[in-house]
Protein backbone atom coordinates (compact mmCIF):
# COMPACT_ATOMS: atom_id res chain seq x y z
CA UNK A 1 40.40 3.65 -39.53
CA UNK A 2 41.27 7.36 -38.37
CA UNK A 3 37.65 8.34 -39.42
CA UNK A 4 36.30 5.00 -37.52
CA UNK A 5 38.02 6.79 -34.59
CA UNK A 6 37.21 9.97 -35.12
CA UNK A 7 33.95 9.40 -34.65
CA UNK A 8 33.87 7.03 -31.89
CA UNK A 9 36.32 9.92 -30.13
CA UNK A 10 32.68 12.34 -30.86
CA UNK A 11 30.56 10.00 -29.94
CA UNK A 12 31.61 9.46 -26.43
CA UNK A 13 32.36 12.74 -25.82
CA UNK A 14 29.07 14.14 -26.70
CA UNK A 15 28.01 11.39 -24.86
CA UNK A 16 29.88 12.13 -21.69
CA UNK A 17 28.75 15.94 -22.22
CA UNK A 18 24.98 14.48 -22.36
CA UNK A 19 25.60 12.46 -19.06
CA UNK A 20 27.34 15.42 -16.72
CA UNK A 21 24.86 17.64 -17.57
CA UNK A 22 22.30 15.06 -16.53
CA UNK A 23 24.36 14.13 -12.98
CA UNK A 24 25.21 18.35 -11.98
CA UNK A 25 21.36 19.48 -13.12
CA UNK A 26 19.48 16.06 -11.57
CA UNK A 27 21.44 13.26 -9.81
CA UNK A 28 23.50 15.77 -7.79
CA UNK A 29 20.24 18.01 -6.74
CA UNK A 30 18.47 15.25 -5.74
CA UNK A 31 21.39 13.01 -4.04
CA UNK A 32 22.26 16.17 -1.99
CA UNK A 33 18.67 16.00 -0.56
CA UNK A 34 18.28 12.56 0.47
CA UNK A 35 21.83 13.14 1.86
CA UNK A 36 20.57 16.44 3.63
CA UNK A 37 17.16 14.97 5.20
CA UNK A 38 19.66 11.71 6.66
CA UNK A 39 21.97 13.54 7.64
CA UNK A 40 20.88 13.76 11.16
CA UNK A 41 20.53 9.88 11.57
CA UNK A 42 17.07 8.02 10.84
CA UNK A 43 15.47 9.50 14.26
CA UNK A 44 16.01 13.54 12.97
CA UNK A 45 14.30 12.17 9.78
CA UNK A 46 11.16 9.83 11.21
CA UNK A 47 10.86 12.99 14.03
CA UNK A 48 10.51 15.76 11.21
CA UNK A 49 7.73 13.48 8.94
CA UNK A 50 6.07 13.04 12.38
CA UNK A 51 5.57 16.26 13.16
CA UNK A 52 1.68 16.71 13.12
CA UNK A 53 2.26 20.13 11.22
CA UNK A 54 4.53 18.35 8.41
CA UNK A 55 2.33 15.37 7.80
CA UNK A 56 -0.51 17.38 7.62
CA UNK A 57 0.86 19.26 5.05
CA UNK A 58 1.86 16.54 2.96
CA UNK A 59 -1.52 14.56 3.42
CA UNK A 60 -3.38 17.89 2.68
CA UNK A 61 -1.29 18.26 -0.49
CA UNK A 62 -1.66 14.26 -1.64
CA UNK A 63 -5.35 15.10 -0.86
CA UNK A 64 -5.78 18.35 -3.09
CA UNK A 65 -3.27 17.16 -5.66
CA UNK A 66 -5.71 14.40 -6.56
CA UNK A 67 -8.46 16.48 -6.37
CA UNK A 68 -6.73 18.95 -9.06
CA UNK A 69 -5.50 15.86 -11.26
CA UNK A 70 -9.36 14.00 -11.28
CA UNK A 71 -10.56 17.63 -12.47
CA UNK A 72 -7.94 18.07 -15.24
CA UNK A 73 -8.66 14.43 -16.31
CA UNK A 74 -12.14 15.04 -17.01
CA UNK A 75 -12.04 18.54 -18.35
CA UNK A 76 -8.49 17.85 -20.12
CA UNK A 77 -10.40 15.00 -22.32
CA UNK A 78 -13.03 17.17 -23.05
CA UNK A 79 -10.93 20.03 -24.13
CA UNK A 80 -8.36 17.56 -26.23
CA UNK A 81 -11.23 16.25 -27.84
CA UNK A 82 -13.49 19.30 -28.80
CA UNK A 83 -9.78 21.02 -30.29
CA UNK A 84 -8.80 17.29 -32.36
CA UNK A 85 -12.65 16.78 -33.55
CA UNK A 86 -14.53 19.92 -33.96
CA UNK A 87 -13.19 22.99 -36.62
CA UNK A 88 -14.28 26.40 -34.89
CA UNK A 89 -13.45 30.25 -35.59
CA UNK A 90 -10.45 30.47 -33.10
CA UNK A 91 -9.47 26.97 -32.28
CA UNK A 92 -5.98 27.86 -33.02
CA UNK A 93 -6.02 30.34 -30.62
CA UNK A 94 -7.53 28.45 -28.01
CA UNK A 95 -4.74 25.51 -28.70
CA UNK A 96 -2.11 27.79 -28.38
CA UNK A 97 -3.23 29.20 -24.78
CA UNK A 98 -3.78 25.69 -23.94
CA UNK A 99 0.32 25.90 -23.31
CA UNK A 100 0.07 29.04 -21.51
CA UNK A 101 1.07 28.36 -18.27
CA UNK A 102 3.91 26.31 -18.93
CA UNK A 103 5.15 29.74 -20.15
CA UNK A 104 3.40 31.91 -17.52
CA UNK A 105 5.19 32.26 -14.45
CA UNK A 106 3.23 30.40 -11.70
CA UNK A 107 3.48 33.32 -9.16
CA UNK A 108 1.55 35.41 -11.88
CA UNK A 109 -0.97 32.51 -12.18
CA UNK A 110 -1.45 33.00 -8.23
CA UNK A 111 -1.97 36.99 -8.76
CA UNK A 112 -4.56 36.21 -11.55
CA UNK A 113 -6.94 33.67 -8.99
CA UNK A 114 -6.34 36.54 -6.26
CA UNK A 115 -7.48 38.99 -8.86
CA UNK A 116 -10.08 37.53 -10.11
CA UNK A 117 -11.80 35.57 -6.56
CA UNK A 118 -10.33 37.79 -4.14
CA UNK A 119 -12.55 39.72 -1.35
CA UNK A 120 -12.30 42.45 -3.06
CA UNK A 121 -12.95 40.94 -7.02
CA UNK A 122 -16.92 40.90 -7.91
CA UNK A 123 -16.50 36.94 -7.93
CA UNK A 124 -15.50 36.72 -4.34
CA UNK A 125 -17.66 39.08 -3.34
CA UNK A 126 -20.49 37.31 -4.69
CA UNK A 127 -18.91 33.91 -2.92
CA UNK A 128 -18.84 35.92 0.13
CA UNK A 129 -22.56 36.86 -0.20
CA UNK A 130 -23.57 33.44 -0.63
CA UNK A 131 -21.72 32.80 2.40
CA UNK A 132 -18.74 30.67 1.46
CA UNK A 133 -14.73 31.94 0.52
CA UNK A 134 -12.49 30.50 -2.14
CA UNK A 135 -9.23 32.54 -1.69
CA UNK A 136 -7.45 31.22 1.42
CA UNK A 137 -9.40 28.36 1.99
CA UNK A 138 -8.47 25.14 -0.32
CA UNK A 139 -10.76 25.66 -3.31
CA UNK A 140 -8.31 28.25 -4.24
CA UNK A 141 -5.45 25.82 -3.69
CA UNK A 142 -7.36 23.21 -5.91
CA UNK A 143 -7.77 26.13 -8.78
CA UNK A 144 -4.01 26.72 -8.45
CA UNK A 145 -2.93 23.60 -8.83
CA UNK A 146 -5.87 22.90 -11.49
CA UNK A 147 -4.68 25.98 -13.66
CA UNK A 148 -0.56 25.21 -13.79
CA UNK A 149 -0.98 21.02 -14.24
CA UNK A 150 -4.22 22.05 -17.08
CA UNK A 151 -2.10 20.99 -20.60
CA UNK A 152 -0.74 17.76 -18.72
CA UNK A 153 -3.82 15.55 -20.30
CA UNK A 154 -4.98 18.08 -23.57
CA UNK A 155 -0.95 17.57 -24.87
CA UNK A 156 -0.93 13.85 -23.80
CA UNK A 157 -4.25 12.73 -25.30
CA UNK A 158 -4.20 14.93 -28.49
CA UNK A 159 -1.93 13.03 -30.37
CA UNK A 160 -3.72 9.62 -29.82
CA UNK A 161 -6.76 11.08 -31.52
CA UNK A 162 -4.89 12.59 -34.33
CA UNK A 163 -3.82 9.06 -34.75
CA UNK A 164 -6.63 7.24 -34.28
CA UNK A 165 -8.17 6.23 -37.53
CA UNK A 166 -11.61 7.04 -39.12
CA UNK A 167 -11.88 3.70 -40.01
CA UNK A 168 -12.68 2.36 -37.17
CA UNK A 169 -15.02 4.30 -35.75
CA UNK A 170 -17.03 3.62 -39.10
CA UNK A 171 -16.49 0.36 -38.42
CA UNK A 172 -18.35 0.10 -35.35
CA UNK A 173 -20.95 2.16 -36.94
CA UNK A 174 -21.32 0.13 -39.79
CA UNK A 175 -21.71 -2.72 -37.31
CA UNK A 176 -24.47 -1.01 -35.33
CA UNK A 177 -22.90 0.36 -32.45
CA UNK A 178 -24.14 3.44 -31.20
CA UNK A 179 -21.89 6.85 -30.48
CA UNK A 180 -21.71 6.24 -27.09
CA UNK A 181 -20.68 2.35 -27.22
CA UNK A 182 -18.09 3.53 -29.87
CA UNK A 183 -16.96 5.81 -27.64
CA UNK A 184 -16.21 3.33 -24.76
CA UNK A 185 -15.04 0.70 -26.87
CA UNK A 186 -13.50 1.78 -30.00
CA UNK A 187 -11.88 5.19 -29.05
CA UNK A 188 -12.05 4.93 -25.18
CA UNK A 189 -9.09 2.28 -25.27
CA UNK A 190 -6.82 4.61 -27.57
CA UNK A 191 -7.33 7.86 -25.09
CA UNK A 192 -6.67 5.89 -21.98
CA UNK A 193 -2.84 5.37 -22.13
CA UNK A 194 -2.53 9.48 -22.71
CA UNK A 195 -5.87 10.11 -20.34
CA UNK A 196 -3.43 7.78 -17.78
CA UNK A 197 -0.32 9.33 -18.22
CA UNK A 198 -1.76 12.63 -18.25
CA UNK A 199 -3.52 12.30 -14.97
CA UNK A 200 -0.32 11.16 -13.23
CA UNK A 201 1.90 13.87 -14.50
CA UNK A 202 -0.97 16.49 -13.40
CA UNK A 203 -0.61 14.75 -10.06
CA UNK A 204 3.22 15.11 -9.79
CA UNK A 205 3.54 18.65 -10.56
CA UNK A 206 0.66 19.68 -8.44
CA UNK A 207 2.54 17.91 -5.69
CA UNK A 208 5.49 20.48 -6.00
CA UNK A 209 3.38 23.53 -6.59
CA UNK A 210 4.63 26.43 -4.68
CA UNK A 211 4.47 29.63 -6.60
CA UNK A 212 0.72 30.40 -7.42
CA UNK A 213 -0.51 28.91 -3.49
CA UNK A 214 1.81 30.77 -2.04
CA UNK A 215 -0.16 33.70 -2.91
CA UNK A 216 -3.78 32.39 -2.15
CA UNK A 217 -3.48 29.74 0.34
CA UNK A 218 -3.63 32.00 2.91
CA UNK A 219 -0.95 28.59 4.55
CA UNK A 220 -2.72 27.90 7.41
CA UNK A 221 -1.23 24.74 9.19
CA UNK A 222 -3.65 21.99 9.14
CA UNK A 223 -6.16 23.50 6.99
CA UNK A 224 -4.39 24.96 3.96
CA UNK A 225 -0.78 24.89 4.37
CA UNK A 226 0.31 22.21 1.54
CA UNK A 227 4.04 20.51 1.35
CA UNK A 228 5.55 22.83 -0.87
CA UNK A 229 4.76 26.19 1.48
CA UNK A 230 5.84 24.00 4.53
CA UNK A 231 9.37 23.52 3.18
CA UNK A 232 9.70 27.43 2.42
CA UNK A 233 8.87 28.13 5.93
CA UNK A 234 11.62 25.09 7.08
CA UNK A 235 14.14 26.72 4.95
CA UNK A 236 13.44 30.13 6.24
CA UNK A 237 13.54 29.11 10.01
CA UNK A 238 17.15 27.45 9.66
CA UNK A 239 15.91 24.33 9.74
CA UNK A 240 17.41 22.10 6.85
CA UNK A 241 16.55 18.59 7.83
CA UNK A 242 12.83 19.11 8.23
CA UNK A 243 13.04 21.16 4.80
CA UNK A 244 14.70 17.83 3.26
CA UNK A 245 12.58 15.37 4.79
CA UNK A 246 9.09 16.38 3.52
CA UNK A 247 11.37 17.07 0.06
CA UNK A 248 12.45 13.26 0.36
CA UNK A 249 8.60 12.39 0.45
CA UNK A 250 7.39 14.64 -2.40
CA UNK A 251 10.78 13.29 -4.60
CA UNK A 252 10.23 9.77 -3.71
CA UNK A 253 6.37 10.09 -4.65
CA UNK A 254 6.65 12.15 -8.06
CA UNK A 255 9.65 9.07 -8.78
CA UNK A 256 7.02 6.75 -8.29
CA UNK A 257 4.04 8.55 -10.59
CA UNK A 258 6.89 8.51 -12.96
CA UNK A 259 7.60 4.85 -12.97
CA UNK A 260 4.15 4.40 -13.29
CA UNK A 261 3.30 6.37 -16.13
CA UNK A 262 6.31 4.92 -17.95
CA UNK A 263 5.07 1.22 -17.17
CA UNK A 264 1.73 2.56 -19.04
CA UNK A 265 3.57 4.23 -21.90
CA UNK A 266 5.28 0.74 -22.47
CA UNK A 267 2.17 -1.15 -22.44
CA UNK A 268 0.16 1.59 -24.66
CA UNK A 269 2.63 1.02 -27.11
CA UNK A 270 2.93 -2.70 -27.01
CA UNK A 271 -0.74 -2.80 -27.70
């Protein structure tokens, strides 16, 4: 009985450890932010989301963000699939930098794009000559967001074709499919739930991006001044409730690509 109690008296303490750390690091954070953006009454809060400056920043970033998540999508799948299918001198290497800038600091990531498409780099100059920019004008914003959200869909639909097995793919062969109907039917259906919850999760941290635009936006409002830049500036002109209303949007939108993407987890694994 005294070990029966002993370690129900562990149990819910590391349990109770497990769940303050969760409320001070999350639930407080974001509960003092709805709190914040409210705190002025409902009119405060509908006048700061209506001001043209802060909805255009928040349309501009929904915009972008979905630009950046389509692109890692496509070129995610493509990558996930030439690393799980194909054996190549370096592969390793390339799977590890796949992870690189969840480990590279995103204001770094912002110094590379300037570095490398800047006015002065030989890539924007030749963009210049042709008679377009890319650094402070929103294809560098979509390349920002592209470059920090890229392992989202490699890490999420890698797995899915380690698992998927050989056998059915011969199976369709040996039933005279072709590659490509294979493809859409056979291994298609396994990628999607990763391809899915990839996507979204590319889409949700692209929303919040702030340290590699900050750098090469160029956060002009209206034209490439996104959500996350907009609430710096509201911060830095004393002005709180603005700061926590567009905050309340972003939060309230990456809770809702969350939801998602765990309603198609659950149904991935169901089937």
């Amino acid at each position: 009985m005294t070990a029966g109690l002993r370690q129900h008296g562990w149990t819910w303490g590391f349990r109770s450890t497990i769940l303050l750390y969760f409320l001070i690091l999350i639930v407080l954070p974001i509960c003092g932010v709805y709190v914040q953006a409210f705190s002025a009454g409902w009119g405060e809060f509908a006048a700061s989301l209506l001001d043209p400056i802060a909805w255009k920043a928040v349309l501009l970033t929904l915009k972008l963000g979905l630009l950046a998540a389509f692109i890692n999508v496509l070129a995610g799948t493509m990558v996930a699939w030439v690393l799980t299918r194909y054996r190549f001198p370096g592969r390793a290497v390339l799977n590890s930098l796949v992870d690189l800038p969840f480990a590279l600091p995103t204001a770094v990531g912002g110094l590379m794009i300037l570095l490398l498409l800047g006015p002065g780099s030989w890539l924007g100059s030749a963009a210049e000559a042709a008679g377009f920019s890319i650094v402070f004008h929103q294809p560098a914003i979509v390349i920002a967001m592209v470059f920090v959200t890229f392992p989202f869909v490699i890490r999420a639909v890698q797995p899915l074709l380690e698992e998927l097995e050989s056998s059915q793919e011969e199976a369709a062969y040996t039933l005279g499919a072709s590659r490509s109907r294979t493809f859409f039917q056979v291994i298609l259906p396994s990628m999607l739930p990763g391809i899915m919850s990839g996507g979204m999760l590319a889409f949700s941290r692209a929303l919040a991006e702030f340290g590699a635009v900050v750098l090469i936006a160029g956060n002009i409002p209206g034209r490439t001044l996104v959500a996350s830049v907009f609430i710096y500036g509201e911060v830095e002109s004393d002005n709180p409730v603005g700061a926590a209303a567009v905050s309340v949007v972003l939060l309230t939108l990456s809770f809702s690509v969350l939801w998602l993407m765990n309603r198609v987890q659950r149904r991935g694994g169901r089937s």
